[in-house]
C-alpha atoms as a PDB file:
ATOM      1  CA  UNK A   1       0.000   0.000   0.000  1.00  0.00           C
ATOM      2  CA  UNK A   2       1.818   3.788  -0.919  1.00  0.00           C
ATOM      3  CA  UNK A   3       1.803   5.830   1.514  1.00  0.00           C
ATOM      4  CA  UNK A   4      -0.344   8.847   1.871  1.00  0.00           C
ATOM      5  CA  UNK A   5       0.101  12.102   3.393  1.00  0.00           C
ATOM      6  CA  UNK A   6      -2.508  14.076   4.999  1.00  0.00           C
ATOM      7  CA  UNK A   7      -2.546  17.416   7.061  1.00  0.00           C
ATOM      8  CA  UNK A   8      -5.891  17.497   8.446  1.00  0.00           C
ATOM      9  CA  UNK A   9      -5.601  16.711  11.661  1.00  0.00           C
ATOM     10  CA  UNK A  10      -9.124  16.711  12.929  1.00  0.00           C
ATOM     11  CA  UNK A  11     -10.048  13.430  10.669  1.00  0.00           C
ATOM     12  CA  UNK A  12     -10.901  10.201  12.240  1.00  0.00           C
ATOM     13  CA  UNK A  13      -7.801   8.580  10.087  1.00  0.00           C
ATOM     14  CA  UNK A  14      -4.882  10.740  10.446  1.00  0.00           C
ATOM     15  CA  UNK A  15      -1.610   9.082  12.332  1.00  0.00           C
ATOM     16  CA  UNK A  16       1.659  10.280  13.303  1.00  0.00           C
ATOM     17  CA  UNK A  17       3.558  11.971  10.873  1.00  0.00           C
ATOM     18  CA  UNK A  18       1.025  13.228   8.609  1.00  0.00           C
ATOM     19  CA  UNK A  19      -0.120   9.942   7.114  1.00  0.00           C
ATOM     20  CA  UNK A  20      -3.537   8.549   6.295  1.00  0.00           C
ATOM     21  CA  UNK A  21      -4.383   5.068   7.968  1.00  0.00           C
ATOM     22  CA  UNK A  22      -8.036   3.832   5.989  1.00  0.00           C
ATOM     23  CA  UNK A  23      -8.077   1.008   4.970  1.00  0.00           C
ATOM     24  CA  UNK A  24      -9.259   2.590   1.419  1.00  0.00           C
ATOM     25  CA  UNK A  25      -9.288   6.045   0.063  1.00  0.00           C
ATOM     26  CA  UNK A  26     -12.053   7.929  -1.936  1.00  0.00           C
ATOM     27  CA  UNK A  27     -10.889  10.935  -4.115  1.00  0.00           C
ATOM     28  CA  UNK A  28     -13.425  12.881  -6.186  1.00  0.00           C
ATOM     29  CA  UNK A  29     -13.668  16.111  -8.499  1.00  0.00           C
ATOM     30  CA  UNK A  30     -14.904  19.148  -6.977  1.00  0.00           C
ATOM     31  CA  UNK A  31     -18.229  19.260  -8.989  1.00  0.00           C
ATOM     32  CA  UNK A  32     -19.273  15.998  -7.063  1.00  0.00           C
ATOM     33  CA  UNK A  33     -18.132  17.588  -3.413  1.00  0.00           C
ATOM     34  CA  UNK A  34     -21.296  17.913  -2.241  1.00  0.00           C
ATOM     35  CA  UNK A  35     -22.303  14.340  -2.791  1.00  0.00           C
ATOM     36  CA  UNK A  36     -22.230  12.517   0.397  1.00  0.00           C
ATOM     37  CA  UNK A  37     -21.544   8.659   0.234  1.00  0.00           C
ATOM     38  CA  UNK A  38     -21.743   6.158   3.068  1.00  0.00           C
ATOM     39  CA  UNK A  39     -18.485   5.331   5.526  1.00  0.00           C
ATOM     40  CA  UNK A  40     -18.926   1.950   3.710  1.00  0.00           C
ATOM     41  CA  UNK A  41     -15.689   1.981   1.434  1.00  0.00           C
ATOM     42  CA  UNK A  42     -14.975  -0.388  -1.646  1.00  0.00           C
ATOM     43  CA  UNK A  43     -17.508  -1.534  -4.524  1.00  0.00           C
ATOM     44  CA  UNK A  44     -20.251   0.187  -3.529  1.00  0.00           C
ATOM     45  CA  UNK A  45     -19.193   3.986  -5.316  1.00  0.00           C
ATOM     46  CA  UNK A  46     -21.190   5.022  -7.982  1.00  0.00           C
ATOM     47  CA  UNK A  47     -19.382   3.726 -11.310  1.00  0.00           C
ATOM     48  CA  UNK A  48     -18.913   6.673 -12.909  1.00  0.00           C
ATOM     49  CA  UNK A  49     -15.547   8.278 -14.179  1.00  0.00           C
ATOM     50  CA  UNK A  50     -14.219  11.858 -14.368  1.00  0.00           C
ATOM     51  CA  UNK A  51     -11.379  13.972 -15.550  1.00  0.00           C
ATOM     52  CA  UNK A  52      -9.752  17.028 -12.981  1.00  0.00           C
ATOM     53  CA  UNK A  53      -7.076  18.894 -14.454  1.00  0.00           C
ATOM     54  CA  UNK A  54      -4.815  19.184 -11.858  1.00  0.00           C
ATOM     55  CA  UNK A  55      -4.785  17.841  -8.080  1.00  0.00           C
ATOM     56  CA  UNK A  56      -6.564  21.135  -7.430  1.00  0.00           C
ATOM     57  CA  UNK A  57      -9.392  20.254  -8.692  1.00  0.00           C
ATOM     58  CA  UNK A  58      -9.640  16.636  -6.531  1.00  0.00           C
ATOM     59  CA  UNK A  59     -10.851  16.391  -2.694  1.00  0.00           C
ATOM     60  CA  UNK A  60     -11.171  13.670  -0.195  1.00  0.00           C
ATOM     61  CA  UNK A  61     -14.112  11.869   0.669  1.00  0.00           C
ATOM     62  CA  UNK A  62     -12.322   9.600   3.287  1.00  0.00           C
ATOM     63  CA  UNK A  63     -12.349  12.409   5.433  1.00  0.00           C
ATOM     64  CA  UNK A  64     -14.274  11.476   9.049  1.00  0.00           C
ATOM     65  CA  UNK A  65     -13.861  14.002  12.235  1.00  0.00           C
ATOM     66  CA  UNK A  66     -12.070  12.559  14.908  1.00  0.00           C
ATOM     67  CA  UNK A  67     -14.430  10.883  17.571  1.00  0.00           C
ATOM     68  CA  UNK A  68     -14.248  12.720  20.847  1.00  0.00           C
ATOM     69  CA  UNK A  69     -13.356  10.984  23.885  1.00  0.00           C
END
């Protein structure tokens, strides 16, 4: 598995060192940002495909806030 960095703190899977620790990872294009998928990670995304043109243009939808304790 690469590794992958991530600075946002607050989520549910960030770890030492600014690394992600899901067990998957769901990028998509800005124009579908406000969709909102289930936790559930794997087969179950829409099967659709899209083109960004540059890493701007991408965001996470792994992102979960941190569970208070």
């Amino acid at each position: 598995m690469p590794d992958v960095k991530c600075s946002v703190a607050n989520c549910e899977y960030w770890a030492q060192g600014n690394n992600c620790n899901a067990n998957a990872i769901m990028i998509e294009i800005d124009k579908h940002a406000d969709v909102q998928y289930d936790t559930e990670f794997g087969a179950e995304f829409e099967d659709h495909q899209d083109q960004a043109a540059s890493s701007q243009n991408t965001c996470c939808h792994t992102f979960e806030p941190k569970k208070s304790k």
